[in-house]
PDB file of N, CA and C in Angstrom:
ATOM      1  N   UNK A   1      -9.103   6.921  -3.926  1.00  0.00           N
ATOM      2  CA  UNK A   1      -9.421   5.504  -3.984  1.00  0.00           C
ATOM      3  C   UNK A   1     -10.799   5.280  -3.387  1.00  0.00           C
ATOM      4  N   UNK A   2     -11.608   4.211  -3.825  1.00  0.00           N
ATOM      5  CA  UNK A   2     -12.955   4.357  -3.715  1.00  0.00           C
ATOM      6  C   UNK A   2     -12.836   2.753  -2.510  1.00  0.00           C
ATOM      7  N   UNK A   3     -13.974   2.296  -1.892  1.00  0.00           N
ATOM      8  CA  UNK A   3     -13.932   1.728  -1.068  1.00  0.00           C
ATOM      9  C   UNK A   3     -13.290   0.070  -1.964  1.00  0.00           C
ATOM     10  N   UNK A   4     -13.997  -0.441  -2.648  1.00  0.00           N
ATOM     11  CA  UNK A   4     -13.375  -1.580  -3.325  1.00  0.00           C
ATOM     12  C   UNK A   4     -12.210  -1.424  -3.721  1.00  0.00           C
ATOM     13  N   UNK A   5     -11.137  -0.639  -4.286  1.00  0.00           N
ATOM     14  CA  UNK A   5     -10.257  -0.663  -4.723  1.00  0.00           C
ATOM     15  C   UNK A   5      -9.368  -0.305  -3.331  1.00  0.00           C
ATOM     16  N   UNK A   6      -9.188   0.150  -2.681  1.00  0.00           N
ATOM     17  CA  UNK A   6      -8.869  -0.029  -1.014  1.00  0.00           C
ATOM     18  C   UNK A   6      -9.138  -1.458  -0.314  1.00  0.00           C
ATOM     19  N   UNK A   7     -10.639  -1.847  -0.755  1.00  0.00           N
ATOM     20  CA  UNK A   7     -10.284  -3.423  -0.488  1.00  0.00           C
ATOM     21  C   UNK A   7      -9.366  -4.401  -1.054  1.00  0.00           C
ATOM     22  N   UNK A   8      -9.040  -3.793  -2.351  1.00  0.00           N
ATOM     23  CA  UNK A   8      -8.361  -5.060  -3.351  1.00  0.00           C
ATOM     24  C   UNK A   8      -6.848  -4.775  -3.135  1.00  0.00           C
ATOM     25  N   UNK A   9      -6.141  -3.401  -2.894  1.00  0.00           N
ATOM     26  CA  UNK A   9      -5.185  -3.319  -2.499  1.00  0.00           C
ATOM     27  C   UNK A   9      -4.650  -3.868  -1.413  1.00  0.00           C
ATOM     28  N   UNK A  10      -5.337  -3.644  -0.351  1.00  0.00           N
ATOM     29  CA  UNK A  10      -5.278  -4.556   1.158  1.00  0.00           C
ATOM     30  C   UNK A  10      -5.465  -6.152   0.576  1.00  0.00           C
ATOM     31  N   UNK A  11      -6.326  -6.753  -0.275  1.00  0.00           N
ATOM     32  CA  UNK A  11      -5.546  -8.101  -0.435  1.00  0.00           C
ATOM     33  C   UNK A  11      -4.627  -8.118  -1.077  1.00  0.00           C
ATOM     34  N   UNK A  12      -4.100  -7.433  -2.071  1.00  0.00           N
ATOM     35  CA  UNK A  12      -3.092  -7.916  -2.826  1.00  0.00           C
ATOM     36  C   UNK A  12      -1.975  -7.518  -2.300  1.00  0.00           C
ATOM     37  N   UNK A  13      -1.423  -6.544  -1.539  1.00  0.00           N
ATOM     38  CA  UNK A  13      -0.294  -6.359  -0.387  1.00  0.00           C
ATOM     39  C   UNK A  13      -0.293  -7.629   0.679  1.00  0.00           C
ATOM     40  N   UNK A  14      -1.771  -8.306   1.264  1.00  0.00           N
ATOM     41  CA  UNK A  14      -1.817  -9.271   2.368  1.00  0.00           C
ATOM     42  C   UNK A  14      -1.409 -10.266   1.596  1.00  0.00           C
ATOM     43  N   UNK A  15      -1.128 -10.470   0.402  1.00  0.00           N
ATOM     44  CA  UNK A  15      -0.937 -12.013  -0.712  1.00  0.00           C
ATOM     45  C   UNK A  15       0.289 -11.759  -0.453  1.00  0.00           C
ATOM     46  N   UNK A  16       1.190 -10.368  -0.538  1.00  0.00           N
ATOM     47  CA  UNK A  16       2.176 -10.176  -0.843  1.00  0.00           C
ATOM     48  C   UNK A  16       3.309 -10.692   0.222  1.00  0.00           C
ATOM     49  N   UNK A  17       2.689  -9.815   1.281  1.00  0.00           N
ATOM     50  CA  UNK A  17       3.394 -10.216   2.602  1.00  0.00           C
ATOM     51  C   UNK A  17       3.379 -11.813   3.325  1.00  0.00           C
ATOM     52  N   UNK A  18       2.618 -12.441   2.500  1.00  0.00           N
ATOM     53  CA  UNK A  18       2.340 -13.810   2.713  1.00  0.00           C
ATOM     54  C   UNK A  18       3.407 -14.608   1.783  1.00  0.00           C
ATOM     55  N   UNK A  19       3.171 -14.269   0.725  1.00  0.00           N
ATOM     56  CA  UNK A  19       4.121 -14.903  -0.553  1.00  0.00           C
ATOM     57  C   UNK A  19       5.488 -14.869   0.018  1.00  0.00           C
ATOM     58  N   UNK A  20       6.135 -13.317   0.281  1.00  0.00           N
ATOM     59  CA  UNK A  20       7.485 -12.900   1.083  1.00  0.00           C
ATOM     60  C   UNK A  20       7.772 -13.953   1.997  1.00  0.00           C
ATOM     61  N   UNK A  21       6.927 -14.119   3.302  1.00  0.00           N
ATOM     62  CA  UNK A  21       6.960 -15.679   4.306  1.00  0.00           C
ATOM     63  C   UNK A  21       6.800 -16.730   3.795  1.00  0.00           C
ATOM     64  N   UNK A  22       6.012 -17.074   3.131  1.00  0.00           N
ATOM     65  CA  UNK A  22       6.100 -18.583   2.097  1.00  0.00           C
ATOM     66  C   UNK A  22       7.986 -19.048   1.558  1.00  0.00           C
ATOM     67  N   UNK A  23       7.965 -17.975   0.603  1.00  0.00           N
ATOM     68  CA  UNK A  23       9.056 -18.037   0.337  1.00  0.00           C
ATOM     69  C   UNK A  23      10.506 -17.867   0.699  1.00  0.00           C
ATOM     70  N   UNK A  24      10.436 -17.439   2.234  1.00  0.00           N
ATOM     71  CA  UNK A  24      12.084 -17.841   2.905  1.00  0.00           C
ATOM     72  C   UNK A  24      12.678 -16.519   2.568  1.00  0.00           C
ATOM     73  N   UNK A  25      12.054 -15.308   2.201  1.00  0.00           N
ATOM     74  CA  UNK A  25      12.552 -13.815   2.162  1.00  0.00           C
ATOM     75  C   UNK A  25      13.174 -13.577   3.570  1.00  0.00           C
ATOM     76  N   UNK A  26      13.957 -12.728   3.519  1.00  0.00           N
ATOM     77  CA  UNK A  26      14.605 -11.945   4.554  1.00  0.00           C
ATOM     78  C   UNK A  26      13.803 -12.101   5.600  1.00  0.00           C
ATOM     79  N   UNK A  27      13.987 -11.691   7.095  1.00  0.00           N
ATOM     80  CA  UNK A  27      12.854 -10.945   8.098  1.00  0.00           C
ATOM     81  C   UNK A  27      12.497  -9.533   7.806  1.00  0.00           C
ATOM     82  N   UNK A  28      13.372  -8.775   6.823  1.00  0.00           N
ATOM     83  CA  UNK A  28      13.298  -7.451   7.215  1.00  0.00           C
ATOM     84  C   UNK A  28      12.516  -6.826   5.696  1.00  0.00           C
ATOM     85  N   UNK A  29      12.141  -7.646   4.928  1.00  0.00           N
ATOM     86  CA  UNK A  29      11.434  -7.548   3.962  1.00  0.00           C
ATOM     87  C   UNK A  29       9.671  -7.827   4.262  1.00  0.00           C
ATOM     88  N   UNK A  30       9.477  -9.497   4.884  1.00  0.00           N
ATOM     89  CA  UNK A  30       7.958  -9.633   4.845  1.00  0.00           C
ATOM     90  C   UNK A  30       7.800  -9.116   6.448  1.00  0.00           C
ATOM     91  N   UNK A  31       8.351  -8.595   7.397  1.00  0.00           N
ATOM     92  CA  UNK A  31       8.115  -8.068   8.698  1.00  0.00           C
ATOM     93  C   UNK A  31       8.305  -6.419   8.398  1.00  0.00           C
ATOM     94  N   UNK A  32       9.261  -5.923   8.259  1.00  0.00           N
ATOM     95  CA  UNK A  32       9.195  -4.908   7.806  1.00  0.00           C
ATOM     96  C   UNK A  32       8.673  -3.814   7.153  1.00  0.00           C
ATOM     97  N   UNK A  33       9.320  -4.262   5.651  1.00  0.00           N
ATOM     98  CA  UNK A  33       9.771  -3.375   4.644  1.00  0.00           C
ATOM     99  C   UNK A  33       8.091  -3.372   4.350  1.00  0.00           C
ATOM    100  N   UNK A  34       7.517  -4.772   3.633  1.00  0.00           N
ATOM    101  CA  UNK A  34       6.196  -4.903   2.973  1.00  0.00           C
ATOM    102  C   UNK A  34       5.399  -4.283   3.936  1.00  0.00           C
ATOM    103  N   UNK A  35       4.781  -4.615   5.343  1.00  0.00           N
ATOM    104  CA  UNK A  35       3.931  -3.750   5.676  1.00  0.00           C
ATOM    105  C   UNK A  35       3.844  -2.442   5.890  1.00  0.00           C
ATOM    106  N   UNK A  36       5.025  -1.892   5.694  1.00  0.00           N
ATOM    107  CA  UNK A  36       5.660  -0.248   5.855  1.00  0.00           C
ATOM    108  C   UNK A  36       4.745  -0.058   4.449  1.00  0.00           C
ATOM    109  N   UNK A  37       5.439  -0.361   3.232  1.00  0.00           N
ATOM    110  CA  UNK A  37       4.547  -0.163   1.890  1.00  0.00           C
ATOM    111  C   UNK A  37       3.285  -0.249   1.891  1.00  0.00           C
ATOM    112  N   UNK A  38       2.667  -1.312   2.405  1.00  0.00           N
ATOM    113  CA  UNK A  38       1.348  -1.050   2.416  1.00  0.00           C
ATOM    114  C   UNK A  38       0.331  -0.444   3.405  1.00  0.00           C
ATOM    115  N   UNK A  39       0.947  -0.215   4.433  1.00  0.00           N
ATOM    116  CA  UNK A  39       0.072   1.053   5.160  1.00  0.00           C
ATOM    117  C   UNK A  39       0.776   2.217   4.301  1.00  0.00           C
ATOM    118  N   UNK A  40       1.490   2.562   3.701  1.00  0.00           N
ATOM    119  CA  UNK A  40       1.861   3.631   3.293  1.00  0.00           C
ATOM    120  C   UNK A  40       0.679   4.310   1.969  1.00  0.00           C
ATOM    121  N   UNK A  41       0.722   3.023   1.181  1.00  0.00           N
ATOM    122  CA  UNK A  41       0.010   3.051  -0.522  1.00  0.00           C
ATOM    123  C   UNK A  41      -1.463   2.983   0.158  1.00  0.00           C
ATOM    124  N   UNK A  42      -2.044   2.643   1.362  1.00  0.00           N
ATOM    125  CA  UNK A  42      -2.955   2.430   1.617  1.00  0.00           C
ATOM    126  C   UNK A  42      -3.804   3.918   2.249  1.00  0.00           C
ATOM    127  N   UNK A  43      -2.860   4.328   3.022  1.00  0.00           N
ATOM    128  CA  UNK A  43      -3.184   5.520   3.634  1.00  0.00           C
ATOM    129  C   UNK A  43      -3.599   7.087   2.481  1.00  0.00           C
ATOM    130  N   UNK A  44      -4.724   7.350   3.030  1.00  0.00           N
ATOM    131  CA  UNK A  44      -4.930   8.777   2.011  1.00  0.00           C
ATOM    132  C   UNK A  44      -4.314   9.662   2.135  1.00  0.00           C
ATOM    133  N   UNK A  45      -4.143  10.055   0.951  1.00  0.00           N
ATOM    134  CA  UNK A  45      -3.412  11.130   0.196  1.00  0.00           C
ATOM    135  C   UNK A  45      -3.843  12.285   0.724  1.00  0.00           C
ATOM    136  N   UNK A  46      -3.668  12.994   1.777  1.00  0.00           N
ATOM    137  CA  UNK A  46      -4.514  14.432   1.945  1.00  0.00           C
ATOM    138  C   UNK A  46      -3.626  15.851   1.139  1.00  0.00           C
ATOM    139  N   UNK A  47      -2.462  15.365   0.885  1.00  0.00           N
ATOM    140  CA  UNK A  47      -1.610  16.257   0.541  1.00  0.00           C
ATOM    141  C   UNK A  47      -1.418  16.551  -0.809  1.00  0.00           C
ATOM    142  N   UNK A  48      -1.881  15.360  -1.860  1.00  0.00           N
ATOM    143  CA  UNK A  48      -2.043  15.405  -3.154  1.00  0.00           C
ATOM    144  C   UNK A  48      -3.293  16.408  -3.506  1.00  0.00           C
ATOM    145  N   UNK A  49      -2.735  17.114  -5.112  1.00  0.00           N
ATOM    146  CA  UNK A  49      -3.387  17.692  -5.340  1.00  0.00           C
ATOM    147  C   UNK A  49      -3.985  16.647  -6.762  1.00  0.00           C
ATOM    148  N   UNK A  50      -5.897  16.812  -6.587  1.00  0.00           N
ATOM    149  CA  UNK A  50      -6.644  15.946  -7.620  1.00  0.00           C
ATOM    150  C   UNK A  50      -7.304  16.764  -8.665  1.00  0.00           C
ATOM    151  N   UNK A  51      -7.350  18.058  -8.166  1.00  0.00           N
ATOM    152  CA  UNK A  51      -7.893  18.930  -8.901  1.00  0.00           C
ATOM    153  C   UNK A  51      -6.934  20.282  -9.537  1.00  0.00           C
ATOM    154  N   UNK A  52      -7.381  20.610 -10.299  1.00  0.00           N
ATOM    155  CA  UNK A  52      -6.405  22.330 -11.433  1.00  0.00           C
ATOM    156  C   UNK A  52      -6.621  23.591  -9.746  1.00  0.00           C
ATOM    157  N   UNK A  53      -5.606  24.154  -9.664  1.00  0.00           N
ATOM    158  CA  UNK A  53      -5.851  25.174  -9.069  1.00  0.00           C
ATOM    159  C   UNK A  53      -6.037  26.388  -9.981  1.00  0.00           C
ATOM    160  N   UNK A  54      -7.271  27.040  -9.788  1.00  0.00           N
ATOM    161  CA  UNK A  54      -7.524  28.234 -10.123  1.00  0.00           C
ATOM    162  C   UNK A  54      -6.476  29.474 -10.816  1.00  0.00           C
ATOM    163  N   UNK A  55      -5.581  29.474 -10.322  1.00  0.00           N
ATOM    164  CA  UNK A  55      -5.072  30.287 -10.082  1.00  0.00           C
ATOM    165  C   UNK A  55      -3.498  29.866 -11.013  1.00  0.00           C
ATOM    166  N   UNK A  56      -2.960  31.142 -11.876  1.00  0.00           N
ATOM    167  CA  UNK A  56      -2.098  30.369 -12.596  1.00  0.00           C
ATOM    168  C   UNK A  56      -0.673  30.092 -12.119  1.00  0.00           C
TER     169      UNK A  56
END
C-alpha cells in the first residue's frame, strides 16, 4: 500500500467506526470489533509474499 491509499483506508474505517456510533450498534462492534479491523487491514504485511520465488 502506497502512502495515499493508507490515507484513504484510515478514513474510510474512521467513517466506519463513526457510522457504527451514529447508529446505536452494539459497544462491542464500534469499540471493539471495528478498530481491531482496522489496525489490522492497516498494518503491513511483512509476511505476505508480493513477488514469484525463484525457486520451484
Amino acid at each position: 500500500m502506497n502512502k495515499q491509499q493508507t490515507l484513504l483506508a484510515a478514513v474510510l474505517w474512521a467513517a466506519a467506526i463513526l457510522a457504527a456510533a451514529l447508529l446505536g450498534t452494539p459497544a462491542f462492534f464500534s469499540q471493539i470489533l471495528l478498530p481491531l479491523l482496522a489496525a489490522t487491514s492497516l498494518l503491513p504485511r511483512t509476511g505476505s509474499c508480493l513477488t514469484r520465488s525463484s525457486t520451484p
